[in-house]
N, C-alpha and C. Protein backbone atom coordinates (compact mmCIF):
# COMPACT_ATOMS: atom_id res chain seq x y z
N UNK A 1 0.86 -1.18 0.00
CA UNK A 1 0.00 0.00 0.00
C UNK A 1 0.90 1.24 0.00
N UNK A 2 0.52 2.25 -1.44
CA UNK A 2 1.56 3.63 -1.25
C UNK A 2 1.06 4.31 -0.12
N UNK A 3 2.13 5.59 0.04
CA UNK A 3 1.55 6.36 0.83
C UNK A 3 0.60 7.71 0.34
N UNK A 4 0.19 7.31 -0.79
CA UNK A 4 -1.66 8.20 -1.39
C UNK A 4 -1.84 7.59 -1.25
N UNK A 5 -2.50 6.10 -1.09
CA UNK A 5 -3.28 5.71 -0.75
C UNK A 5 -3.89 5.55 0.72
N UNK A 6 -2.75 5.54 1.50
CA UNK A 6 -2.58 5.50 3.38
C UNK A 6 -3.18 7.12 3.29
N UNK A 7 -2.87 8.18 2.83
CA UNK A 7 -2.86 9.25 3.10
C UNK A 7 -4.84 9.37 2.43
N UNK A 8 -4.85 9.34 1.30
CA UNK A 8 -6.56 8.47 1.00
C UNK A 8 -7.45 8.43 2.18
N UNK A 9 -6.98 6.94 2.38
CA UNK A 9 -8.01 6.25 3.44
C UNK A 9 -7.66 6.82 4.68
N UNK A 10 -6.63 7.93 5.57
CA UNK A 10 -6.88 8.44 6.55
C UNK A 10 -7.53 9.84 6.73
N UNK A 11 -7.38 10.17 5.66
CA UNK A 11 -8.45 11.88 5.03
C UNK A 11 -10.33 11.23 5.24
N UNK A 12 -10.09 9.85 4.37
CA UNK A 12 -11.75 9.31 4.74
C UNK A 12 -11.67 9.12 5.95
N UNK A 13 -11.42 8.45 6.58
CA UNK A 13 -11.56 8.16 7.76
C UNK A 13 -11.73 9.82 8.63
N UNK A 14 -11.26 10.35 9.11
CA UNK A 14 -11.37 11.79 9.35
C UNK A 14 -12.47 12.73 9.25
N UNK A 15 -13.07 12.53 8.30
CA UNK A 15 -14.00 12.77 7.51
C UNK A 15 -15.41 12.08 8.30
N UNK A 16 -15.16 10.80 8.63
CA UNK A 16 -16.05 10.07 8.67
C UNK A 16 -16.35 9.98 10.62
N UNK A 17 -15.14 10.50 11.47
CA UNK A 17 -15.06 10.97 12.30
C UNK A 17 -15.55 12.17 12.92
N UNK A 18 -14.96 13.10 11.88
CA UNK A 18 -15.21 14.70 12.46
C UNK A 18 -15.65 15.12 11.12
N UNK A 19 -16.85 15.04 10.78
CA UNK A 19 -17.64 15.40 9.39
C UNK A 19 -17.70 16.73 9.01
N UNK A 20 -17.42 17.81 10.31
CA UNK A 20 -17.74 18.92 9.54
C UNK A 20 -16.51 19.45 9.89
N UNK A 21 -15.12 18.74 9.72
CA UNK A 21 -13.68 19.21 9.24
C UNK A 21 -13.85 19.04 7.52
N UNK A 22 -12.79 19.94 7.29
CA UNK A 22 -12.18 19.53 5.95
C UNK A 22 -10.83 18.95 6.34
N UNK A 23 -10.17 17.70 5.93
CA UNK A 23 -8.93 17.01 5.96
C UNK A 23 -8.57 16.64 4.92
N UNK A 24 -9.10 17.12 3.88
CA UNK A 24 -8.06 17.20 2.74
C UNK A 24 -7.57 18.60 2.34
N UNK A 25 -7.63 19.59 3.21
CA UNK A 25 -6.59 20.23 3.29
C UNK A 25 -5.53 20.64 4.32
N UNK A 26 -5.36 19.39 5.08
CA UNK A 26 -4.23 19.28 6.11
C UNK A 26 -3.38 19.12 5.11
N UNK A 27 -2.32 19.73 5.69
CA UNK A 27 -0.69 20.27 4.87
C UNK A 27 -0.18 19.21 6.02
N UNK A 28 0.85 17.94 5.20
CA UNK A 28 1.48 17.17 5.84
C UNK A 28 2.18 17.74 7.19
N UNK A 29 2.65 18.59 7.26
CA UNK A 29 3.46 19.17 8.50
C UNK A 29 2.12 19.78 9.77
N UNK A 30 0.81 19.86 9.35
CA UNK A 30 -0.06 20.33 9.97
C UNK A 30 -0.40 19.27 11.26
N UNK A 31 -1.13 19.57 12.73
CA UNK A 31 -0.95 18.73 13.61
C UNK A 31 -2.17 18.78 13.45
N UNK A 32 -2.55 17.53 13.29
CA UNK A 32 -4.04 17.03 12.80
C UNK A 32 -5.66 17.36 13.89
N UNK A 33 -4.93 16.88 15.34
CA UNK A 33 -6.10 17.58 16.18
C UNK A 33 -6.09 18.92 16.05
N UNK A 34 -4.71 19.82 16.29
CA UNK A 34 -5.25 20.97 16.06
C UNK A 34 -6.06 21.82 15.01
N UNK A 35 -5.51 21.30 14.19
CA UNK A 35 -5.79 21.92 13.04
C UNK A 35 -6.89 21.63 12.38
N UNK A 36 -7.20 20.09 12.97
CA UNK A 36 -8.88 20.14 12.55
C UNK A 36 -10.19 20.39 13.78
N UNK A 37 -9.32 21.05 14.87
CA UNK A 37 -10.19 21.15 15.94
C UNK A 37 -11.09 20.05 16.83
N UNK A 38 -10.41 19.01 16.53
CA UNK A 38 -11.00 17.68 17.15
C UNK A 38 -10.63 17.82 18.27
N UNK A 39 -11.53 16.84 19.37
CA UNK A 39 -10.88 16.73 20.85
C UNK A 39 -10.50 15.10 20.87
N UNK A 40 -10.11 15.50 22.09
CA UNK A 40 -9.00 13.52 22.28
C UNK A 40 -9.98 12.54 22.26
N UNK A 41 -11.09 12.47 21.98
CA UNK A 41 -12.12 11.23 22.13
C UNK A 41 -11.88 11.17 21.15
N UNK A 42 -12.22 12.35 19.92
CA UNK A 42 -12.55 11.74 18.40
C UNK A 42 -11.01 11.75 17.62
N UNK A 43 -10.30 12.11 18.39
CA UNK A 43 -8.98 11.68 18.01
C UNK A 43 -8.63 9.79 18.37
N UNK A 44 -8.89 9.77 19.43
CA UNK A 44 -8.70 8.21 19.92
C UNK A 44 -9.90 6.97 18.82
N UNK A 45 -10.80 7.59 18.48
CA UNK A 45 -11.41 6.89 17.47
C UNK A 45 -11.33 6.89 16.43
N UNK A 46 -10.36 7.93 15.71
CA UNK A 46 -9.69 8.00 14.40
C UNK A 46 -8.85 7.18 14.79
N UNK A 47 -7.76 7.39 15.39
CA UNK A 47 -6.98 6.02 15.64
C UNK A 47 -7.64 4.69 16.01
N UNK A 48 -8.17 4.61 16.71
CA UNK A 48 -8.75 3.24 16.47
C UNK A 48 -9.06 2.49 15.34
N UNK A 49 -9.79 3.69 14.32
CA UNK A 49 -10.33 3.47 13.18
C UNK A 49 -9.05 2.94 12.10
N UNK A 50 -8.01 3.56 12.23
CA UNK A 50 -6.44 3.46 11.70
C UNK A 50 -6.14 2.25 12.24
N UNK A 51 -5.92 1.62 13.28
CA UNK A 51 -5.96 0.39 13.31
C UNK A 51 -7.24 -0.81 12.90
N UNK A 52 -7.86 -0.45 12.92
CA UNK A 52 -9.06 -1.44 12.34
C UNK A 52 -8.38 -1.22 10.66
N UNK A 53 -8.49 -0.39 10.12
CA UNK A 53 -8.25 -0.28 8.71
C UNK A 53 -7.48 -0.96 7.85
N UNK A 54 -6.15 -0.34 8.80
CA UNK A 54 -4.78 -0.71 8.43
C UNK A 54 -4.31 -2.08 8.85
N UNK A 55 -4.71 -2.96 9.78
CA UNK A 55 -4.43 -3.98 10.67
C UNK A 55 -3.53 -3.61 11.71
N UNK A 56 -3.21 -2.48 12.24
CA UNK A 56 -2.06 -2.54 12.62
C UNK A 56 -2.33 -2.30 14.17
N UNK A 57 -1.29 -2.57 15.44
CA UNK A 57 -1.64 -1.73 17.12
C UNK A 57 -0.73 -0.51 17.11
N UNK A 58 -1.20 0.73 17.54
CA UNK A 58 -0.76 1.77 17.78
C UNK A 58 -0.87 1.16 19.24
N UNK A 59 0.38 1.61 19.75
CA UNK A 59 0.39 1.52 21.17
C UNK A 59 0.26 2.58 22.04
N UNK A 60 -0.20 2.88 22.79
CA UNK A 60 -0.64 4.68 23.34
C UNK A 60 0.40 5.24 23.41
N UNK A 61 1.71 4.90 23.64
CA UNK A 61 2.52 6.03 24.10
C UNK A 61 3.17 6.45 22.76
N UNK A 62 2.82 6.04 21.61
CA UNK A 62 3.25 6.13 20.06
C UNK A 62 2.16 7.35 19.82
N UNK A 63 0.84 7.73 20.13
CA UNK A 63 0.18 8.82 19.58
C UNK A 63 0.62 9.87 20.27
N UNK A 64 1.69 10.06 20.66
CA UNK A 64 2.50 11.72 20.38
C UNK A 64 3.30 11.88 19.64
N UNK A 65 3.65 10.34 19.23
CA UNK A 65 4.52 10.14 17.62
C UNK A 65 3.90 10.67 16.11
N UNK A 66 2.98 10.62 16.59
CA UNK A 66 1.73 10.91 14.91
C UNK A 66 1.16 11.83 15.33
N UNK A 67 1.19 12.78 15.46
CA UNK A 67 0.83 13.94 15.52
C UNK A 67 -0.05 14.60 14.12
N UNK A 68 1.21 14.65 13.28
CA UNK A 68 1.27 15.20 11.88
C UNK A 68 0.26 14.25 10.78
N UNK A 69 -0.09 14.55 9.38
CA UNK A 69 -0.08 13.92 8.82
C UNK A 69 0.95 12.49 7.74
N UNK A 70 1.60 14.03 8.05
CA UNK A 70 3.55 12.75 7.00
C UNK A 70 3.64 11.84 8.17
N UNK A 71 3.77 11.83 9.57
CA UNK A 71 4.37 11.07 10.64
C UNK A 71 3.39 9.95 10.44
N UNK A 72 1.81 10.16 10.52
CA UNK A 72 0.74 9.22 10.65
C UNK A 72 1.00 7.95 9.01
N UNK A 73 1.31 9.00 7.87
CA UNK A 73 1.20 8.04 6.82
C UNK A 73 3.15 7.01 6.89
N UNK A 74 3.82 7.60 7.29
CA UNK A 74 4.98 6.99 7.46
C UNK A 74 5.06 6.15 8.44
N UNK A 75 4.20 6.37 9.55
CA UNK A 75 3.70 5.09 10.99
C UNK A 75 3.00 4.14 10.27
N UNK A 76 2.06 4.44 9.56
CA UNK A 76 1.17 2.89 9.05
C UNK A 76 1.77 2.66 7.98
N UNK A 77 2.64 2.82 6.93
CA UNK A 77 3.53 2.81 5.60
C UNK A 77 4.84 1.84 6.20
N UNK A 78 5.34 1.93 7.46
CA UNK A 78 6.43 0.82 8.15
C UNK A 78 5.51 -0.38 8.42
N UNK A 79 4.28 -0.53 9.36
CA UNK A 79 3.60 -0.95 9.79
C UNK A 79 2.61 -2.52 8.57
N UNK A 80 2.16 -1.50 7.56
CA UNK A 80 1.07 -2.10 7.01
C UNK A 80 1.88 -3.73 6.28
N UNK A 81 1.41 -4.77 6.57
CA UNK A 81 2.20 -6.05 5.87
C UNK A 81 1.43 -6.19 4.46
């Protein structure tokens, strides 16, 4: 799986989370809760959702690692088998 496509399916996902963000115009360097004004619940269920998706475990002390969008598609881009 490239990373447009990881980057794809985590814009849907986002979307499908916090519906009345726009996340396809997060700028890779942008910090995704902030910038889409989400709080930590619907952040923790986008990730969740990122692991259901992707197959993969984010382990909690890794989501201050993904912050960003480039960090999030380069975390599941090592990750995805």
């Amino acid at each position: 799986m490239g990373d447009q496509e990881i980057k794809h399916e985590l814009i849907r996902l986002l979307k499908t989370i916090a519906p009345d963000t726009e996340p396809e115009n997060l700028k890779p360097t942008d910090k995704i809760r902030q910038t889409l004004g989400i709080d930590s619940f619907d952040y923790l269920q986008f990730i969740v959702g990122c692991d259901d998706r992707f197959g993969v475990q984010t382990p909690e002390e890794d989501y201050g690692k993904i912050e960003t969008l480039a960090t999030l598609v380069a975390y599941i881009a090592a990750r995805v088998k």
